[in-house]
Protein backbone atom coordinates (compact mmCIF):
# COMPACT_ATOMS: atom_id res chain seq x y z
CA UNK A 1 12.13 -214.74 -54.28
CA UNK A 2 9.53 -217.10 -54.69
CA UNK A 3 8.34 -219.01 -51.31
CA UNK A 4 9.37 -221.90 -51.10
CA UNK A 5 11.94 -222.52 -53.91
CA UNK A 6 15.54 -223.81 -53.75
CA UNK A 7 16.52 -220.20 -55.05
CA UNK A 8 15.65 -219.07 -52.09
CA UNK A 9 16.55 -221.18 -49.52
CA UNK A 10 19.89 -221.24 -51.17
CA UNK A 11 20.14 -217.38 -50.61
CA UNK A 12 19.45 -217.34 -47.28
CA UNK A 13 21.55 -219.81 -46.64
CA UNK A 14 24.48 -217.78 -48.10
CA UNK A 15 23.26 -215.35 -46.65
CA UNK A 16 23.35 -216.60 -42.93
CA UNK A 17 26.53 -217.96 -43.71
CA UNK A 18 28.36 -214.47 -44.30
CA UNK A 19 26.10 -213.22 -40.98
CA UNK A 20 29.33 -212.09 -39.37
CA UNK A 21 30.80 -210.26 -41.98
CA UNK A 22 28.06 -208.79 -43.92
CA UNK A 23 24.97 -208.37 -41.21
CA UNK A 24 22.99 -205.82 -43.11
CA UNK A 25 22.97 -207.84 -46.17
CA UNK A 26 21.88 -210.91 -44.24
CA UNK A 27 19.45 -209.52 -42.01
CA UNK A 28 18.38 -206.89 -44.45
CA UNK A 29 17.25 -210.11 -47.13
CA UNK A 30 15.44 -211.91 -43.86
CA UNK A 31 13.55 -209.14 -43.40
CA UNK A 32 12.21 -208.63 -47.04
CA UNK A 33 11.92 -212.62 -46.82
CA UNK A 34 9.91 -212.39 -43.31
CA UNK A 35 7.45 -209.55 -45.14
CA UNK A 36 6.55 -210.97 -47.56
CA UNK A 37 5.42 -213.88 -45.83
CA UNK A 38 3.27 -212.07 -43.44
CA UNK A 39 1.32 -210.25 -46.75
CA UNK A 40 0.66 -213.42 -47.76
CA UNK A 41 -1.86 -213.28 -44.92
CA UNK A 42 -2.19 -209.54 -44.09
CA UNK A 43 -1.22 -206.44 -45.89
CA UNK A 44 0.77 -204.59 -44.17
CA UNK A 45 -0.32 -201.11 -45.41
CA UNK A 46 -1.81 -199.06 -43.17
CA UNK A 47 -1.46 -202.08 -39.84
CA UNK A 48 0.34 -201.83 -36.71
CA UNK A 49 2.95 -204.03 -36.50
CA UNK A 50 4.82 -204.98 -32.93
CA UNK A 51 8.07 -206.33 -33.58
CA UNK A 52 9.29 -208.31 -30.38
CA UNK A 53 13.38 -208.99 -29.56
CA UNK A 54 13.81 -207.80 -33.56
CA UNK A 55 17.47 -206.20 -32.59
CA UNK A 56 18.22 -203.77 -34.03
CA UNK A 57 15.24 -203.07 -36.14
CA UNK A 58 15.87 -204.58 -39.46
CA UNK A 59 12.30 -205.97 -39.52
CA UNK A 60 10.62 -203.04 -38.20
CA UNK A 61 12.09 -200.76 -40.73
CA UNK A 62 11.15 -203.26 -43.40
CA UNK A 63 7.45 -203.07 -42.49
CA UNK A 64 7.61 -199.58 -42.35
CA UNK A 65 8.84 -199.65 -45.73
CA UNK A 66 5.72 -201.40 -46.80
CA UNK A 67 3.68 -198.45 -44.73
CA UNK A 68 2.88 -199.97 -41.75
CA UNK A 69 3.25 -198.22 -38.25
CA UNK A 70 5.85 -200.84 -36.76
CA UNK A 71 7.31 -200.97 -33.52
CA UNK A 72 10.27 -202.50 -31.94
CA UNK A 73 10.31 -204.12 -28.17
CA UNK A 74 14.02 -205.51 -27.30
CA UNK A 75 14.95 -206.58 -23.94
CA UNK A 76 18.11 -206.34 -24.49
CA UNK A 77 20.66 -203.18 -24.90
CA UNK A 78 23.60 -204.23 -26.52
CA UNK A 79 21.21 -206.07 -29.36
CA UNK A 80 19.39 -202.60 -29.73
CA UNK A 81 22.55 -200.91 -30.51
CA UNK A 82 24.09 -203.21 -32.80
CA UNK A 83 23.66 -201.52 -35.26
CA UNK A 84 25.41 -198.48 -34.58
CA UNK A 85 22.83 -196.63 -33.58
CA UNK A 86 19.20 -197.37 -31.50
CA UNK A 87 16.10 -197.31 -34.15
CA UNK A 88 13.71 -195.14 -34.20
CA UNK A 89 10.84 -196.28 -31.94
CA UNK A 90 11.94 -198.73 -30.28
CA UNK A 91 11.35 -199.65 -26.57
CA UNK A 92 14.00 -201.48 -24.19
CA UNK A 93 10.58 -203.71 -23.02
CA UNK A 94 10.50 -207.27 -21.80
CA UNK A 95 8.55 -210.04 -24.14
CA UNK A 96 6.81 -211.44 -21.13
CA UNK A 97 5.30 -208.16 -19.72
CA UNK A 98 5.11 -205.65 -22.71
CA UNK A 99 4.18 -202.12 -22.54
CA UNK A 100 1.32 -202.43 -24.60
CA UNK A 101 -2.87 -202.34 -23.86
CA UNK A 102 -5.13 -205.75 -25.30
CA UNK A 103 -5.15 -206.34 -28.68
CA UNK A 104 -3.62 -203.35 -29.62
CA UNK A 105 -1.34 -205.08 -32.65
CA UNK A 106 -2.85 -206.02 -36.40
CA UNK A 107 0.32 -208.19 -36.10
CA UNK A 108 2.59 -209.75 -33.98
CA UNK A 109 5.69 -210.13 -34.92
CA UNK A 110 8.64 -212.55 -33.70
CA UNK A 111 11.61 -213.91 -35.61
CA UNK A 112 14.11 -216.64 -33.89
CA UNK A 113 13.63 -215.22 -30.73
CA UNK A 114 11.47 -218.27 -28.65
CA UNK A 115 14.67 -220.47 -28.23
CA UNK A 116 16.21 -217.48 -26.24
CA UNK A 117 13.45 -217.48 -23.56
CA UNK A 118 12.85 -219.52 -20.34
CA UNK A 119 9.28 -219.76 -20.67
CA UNK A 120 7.85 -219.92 -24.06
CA UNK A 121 4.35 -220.26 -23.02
CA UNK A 122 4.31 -217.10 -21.47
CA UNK A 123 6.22 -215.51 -24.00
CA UNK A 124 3.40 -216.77 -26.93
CA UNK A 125 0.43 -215.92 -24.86
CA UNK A 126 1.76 -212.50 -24.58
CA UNK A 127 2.13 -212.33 -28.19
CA UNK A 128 -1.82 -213.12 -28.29
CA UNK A 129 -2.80 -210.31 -25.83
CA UNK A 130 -1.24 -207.76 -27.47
CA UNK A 131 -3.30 -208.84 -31.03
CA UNK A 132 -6.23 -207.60 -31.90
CA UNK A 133 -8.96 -210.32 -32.45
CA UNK A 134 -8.78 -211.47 -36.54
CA UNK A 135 -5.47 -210.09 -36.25
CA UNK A 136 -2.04 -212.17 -37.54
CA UNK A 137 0.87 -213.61 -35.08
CA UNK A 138 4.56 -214.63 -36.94
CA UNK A 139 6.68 -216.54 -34.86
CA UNK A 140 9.61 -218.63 -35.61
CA UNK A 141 12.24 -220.61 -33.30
CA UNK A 142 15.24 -222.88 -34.32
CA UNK A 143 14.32 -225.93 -32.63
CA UNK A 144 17.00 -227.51 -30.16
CA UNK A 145 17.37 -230.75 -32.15
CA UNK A 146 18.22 -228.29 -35.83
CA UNK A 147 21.40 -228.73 -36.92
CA UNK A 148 21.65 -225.08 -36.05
CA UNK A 149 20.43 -225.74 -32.92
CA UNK A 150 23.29 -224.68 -30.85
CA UNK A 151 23.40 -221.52 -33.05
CA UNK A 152 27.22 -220.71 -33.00
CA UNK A 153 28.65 -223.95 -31.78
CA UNK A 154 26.28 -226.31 -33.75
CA UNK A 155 26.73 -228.96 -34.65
CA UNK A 156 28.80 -229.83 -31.99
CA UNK A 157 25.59 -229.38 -29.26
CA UNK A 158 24.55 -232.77 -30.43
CA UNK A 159 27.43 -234.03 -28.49
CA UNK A 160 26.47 -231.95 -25.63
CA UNK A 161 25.79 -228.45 -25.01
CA UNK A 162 29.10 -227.68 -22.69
CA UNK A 163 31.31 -230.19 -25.46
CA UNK A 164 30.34 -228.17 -28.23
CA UNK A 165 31.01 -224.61 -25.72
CA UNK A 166 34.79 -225.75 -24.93
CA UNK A 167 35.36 -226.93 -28.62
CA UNK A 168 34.28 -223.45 -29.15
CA UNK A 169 36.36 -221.87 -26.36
CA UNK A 170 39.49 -224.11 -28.32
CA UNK A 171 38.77 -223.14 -31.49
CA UNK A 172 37.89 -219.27 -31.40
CA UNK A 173 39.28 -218.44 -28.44
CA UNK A 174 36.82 -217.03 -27.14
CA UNK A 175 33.72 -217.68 -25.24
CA UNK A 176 30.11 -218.76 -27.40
CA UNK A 177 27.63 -215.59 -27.36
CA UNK A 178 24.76 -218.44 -26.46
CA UNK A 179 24.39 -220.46 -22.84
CA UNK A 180 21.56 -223.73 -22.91
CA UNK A 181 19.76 -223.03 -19.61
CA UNK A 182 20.74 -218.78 -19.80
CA UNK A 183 20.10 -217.63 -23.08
CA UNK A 184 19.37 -220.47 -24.97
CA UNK A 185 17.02 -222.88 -24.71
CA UNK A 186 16.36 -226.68 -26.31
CA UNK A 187 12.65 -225.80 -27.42
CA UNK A 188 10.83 -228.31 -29.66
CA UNK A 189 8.63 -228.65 -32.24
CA UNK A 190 6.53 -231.37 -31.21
CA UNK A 191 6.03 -230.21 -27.67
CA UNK A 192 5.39 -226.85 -29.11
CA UNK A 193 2.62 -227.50 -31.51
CA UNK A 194 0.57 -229.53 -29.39
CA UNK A 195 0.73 -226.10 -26.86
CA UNK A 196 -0.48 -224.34 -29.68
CA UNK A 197 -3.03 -226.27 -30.83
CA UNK A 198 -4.68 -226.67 -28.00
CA UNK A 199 -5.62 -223.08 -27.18
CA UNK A 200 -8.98 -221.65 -27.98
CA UNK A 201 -7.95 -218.59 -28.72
CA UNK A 202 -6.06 -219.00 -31.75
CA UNK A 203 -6.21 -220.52 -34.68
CA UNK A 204 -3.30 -222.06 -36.71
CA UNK A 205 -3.29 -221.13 -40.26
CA UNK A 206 0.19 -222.37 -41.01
CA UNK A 207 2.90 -224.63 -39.49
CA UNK A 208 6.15 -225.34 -41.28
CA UNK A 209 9.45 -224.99 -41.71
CA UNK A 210 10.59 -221.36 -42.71
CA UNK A 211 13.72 -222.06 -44.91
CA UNK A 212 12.97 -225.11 -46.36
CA UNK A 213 12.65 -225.13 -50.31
CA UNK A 214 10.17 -227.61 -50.51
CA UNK A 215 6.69 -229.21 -49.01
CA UNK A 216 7.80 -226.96 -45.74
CA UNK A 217 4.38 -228.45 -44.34
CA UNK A 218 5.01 -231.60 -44.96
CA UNK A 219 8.20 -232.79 -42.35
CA UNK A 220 6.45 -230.34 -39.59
CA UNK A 221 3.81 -233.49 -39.84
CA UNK A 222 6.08 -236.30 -39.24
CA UNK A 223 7.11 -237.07 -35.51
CA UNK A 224 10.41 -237.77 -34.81
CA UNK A 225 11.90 -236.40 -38.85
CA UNK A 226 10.85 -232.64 -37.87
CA UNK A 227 12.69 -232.34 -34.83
CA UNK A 228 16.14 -232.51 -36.95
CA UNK A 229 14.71 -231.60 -40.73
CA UNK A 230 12.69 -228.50 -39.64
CA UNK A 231 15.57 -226.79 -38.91
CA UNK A 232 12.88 -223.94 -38.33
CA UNK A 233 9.59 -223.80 -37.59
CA UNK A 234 7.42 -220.80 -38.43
CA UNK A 235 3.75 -220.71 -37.06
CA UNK A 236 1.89 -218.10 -38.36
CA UNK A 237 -1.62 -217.81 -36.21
CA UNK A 238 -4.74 -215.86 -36.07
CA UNK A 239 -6.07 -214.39 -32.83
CA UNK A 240 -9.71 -216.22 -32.29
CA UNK A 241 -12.84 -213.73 -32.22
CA UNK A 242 -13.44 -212.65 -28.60
């Protein structure tokens, strides 16, 4: 699907919207989606790829598809096995301390997980050490202020985050996978691009919103608009000559 087109944020859409029924479909098509955006920048061929909180590994096995080495680093068990079964490679590991020596990654890899973490500073700069200089770092976030924001109780988390968690409770009954201030976080895009730009050790090649079907750089420029139209923002960076 061409990048960006309505065709294609229309299928993703759909997509996300049957995530609960049909996750390999959905996940499978974000993956394609995801790399083929990277080899806009990098081929994959022949790169090491480290995938970071990707799950249960439907990105990694889509870059190994395109014959990359590609590794997976999830912090978290039960998102490992969702899939039935744990992928192959793939290292229970921590996104603020990973495994991994300097600059040992032709690309960094990270989709939708910085809302989930409590420092995303920390959680970006590790991203950087683990790339090798000239090498390529993907990551995208829902910002707080999306309507998706509150992931599975949005939109309701405009209202307030614990509203939106009892209408939930009421309406599923059942409690929402997602806490704000334990597992989910209001990051946001202004905030987070002037972080970004100011480092010396990257460069920005691209800032704008991953799903939407047209100008995606264009609200990511506009204070105040790209906060709610964003919906999500995808930086993809280059790691600065040592």
């Amino acid at each position: 699907m061409r990048d960006p087109s309505f065709r294609r944020s229309l299928a993703l859409f759909r997509a996300f919207m049957r995530e609960q029924t049909e996750p390999e479909q959905c996940y499978g098509l974000l993956a394609r989606d995801a790399a083929q955006q990277v080899e806009q920048y990098q081929p994959l061929k022949g790169t090491t790829v480290v995938d970071i909180g990707g799950g249960s590994g439907h990105f990694t096995e889509e870059f190994r598809r395109r014959g990359a080495q590609s590794f997976l680093f999830e912090p978290d068990m039960s998102e490992l096995l969702a899939g039935g079964r744990r992928p192959e490679g793939a290292v229970l590991a921590d996104g603020y301390l990973l495994p991994l020596a300097d600059g040992t990654a032709d690309v960094c890899f990270s989709s939708n997980v910085l809302e989930h973490v409590a420092d995303p500073q920390t959680f970006l700069s590790e991203m950087v050490r683990v790339t090798r200089p000239g090498g390529l770092i993907y990551v995208s976030f829902t910002n707080w202020y999306s309507p998706w924001g509150g992931h599975e109780t949005a939109p309701w988390h405009y209202f307030g985050a614990e509203r939106a968690r009892a209408r939930y409770r009421r309406r599923t009954g059942r409690e929402a996978k997602h806490t704000l201030g334990e597992n989910l976080f209001a990051v946001h895009i202004g905030p987070t691009l002037r972080q970004v730009r100011a480092r010396d050790d990257v460069e920005v090649l691209s800032a704008r919103s991953r799903y939407w079907p047209f100008l995606p750089g264009a609200i990511t420029r506009v204070p105040g608009l790209r906060e709610f139209a964003t919906w999500n923002l995808l930086l993809i960076l280059r790691r600065c000559p040592q």
